[in-house]
N, C-alpha and C. Protein backbone atom coordinates (compact mmCIF):
# COMPACT_ATOMS: atom_id res chain seq x y z
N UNK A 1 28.93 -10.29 -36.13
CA UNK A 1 28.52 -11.17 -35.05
C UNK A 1 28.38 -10.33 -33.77
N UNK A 2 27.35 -10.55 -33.16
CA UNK A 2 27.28 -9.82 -31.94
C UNK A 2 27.75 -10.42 -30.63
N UNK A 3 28.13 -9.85 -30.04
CA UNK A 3 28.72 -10.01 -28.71
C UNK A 3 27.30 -10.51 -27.25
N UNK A 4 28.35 -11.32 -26.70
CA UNK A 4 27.20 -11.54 -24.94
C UNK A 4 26.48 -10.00 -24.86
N UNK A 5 27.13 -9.21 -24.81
CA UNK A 5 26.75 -7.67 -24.14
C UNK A 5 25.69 -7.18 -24.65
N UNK A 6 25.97 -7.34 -26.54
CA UNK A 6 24.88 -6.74 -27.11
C UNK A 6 23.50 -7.95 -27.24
N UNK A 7 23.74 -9.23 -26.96
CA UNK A 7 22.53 -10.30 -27.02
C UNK A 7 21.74 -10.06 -26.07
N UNK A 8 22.46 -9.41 -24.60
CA UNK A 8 21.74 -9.33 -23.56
C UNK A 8 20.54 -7.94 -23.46
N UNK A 9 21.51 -6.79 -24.31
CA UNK A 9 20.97 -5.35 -23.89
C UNK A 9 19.81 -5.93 -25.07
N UNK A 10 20.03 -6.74 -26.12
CA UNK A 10 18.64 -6.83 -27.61
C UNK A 10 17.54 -7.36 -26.11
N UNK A 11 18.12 -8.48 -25.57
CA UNK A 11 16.48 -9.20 -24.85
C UNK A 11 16.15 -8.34 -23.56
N UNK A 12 16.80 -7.66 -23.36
CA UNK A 12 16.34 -6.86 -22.09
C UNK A 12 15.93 -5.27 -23.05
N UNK A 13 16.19 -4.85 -23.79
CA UNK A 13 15.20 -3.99 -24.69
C UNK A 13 13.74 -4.39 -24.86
N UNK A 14 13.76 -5.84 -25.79
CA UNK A 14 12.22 -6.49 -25.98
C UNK A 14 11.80 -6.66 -24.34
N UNK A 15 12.48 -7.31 -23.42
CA UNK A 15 11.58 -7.13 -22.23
C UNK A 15 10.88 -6.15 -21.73
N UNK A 16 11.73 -4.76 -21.76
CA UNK A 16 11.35 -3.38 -21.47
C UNK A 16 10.21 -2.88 -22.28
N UNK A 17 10.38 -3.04 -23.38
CA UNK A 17 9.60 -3.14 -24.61
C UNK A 17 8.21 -3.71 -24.05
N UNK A 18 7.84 -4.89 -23.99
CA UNK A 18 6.69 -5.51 -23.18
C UNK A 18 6.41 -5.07 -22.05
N UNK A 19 7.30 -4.81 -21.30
CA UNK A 19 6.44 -4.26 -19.71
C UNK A 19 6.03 -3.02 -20.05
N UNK A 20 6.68 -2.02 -21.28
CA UNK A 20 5.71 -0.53 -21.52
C UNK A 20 4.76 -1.08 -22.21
N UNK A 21 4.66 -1.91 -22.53
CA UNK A 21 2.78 -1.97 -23.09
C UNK A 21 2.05 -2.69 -22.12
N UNK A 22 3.01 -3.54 -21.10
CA UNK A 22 1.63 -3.89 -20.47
C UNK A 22 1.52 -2.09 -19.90
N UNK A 23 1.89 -1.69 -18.82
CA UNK A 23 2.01 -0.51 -18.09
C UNK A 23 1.10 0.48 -18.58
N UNK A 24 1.13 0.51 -20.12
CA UNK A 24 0.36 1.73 -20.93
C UNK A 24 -1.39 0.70 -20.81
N UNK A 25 -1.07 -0.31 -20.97
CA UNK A 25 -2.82 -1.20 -21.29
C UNK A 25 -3.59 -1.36 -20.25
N UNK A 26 -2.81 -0.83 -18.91
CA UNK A 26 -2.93 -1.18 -17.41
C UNK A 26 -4.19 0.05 -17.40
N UNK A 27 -3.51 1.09 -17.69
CA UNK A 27 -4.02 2.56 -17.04
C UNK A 27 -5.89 2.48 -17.68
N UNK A 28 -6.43 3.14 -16.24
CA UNK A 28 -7.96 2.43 -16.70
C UNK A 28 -8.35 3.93 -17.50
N UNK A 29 -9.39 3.26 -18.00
CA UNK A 29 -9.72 4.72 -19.01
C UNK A 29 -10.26 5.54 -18.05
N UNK A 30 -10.47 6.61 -18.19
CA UNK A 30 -10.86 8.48 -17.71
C UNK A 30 -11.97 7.87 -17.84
N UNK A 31 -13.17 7.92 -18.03
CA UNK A 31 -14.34 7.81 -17.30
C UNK A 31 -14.87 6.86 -16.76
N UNK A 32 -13.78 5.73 -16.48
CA UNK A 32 -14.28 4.48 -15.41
C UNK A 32 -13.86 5.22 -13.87
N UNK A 33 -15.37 4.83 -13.02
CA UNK A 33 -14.85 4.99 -11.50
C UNK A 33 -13.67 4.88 -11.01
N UNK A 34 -13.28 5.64 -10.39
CA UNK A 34 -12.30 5.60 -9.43
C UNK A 34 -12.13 3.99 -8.86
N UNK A 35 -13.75 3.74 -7.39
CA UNK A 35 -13.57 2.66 -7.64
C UNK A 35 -13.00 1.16 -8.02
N UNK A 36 -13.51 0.89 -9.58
CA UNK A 36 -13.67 0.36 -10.43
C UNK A 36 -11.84 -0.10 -10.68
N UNK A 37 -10.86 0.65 -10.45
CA UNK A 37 -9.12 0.97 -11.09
C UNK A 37 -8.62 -0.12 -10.58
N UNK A 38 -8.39 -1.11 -11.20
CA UNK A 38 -7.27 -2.29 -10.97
C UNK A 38 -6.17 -1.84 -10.35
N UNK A 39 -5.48 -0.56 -10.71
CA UNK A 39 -4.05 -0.26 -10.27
C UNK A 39 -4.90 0.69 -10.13
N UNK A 40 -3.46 1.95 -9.06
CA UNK A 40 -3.34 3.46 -9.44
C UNK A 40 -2.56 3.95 -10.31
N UNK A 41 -3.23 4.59 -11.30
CA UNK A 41 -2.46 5.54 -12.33
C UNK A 41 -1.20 6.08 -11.86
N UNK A 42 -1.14 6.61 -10.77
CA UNK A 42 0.04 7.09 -9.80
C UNK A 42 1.11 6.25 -10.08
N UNK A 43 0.75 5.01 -9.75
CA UNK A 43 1.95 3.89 -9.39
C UNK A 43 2.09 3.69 -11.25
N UNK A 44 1.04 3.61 -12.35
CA UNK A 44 2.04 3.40 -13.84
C UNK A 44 2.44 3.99 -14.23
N UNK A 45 1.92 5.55 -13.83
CA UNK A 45 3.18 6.52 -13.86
C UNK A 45 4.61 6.37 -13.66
N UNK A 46 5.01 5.81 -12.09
CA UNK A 46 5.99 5.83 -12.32
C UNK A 46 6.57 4.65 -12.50
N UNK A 47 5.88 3.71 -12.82
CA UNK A 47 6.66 2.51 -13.37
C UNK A 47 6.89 2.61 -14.61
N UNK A 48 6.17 3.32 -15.43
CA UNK A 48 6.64 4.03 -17.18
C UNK A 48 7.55 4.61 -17.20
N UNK A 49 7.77 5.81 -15.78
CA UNK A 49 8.83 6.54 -15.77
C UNK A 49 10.17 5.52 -15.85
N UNK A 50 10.55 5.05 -15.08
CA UNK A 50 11.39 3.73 -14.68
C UNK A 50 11.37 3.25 -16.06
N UNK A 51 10.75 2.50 -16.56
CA UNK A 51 10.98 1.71 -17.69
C UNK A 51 11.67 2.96 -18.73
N UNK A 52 11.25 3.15 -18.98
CA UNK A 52 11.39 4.06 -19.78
C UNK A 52 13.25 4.98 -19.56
N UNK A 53 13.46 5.26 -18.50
CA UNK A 53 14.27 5.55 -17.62
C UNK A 53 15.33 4.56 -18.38
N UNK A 54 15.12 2.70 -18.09
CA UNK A 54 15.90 1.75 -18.18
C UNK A 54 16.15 1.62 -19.90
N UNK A 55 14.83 2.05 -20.39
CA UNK A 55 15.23 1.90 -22.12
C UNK A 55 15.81 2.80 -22.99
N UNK A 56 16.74 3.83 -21.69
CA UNK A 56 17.33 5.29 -22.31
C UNK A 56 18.68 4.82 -21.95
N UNK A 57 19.00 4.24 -20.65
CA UNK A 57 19.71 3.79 -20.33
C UNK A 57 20.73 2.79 -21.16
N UNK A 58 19.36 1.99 -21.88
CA UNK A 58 20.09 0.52 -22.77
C UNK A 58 20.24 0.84 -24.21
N UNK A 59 19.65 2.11 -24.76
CA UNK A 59 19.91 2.71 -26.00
C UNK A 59 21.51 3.30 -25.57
N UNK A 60 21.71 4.16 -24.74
CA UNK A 60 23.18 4.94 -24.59
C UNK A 60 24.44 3.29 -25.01
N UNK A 61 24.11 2.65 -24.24
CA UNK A 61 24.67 1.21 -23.89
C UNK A 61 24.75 0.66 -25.50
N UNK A 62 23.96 0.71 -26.51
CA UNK A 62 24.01 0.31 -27.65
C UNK A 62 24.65 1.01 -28.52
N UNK A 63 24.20 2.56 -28.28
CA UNK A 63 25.31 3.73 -29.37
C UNK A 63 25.91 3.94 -28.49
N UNK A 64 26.37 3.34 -27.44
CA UNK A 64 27.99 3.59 -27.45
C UNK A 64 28.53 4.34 -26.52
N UNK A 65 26.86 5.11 -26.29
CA UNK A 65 27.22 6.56 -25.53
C UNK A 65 27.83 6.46 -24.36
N UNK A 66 27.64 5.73 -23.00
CA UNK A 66 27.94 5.56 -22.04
C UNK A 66 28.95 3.98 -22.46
N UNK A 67 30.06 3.72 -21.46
CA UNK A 67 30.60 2.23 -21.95
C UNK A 67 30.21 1.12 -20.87
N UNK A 68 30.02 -0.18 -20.72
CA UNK A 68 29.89 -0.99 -20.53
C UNK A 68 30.42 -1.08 -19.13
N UNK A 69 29.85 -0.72 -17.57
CA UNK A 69 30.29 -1.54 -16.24
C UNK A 69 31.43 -2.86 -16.56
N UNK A 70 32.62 -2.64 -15.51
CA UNK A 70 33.85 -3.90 -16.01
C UNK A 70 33.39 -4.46 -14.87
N UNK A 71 32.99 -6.00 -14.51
CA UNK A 71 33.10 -6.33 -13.42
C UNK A 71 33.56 -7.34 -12.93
C-alpha cells in the first residue's frame, strides 16, 4: 500500500511528465521564421531545464535517495 507521500510524488511525476511534452511540442521547428515562433526556444529551454531539474528531484524522493522535508 502506498503512502500520501508516494501518491503525491506518482501525480506530480505524471504532471511533470505532461508539461515535458507540452515544452518539447512547443519548440517551433528550425526552418520556420523567426517571426512566425509562438514562444522563444530560449525560454523552453529553460523551462525543460526546470522540469526536468523537478523530475530528478522526485525520482531521488522515490529511491530513497534524498529523505522526505518534516514539516
Amino acid at each position: 500500500m502506498s503512502t500520501p507521500d508516494e501518491e503525491f510524488l506518482d501525480e506530480l511525476e505524471v504532471e511533470v511528465d505532461v508539461e515535458l511534452t507540452a515544452e518539447e511540442s512547443a519548440r517551433p521547428p528550425a526552418d520556420e521564421p523567426v517571426g512566425s515562433w509562438q514562444f522563444d526556444p530560449t525560454d523552453i529551454d529553460r523551462e525543460e531545464a526546470s522540469l526536468r531539474s523537478l523530475r530528478g528531484a522526485i525520482e531521488a524522493l522515490e529511491g530513497g535517495g534524498i529523505p522526505p522535508a518534516r514539516g
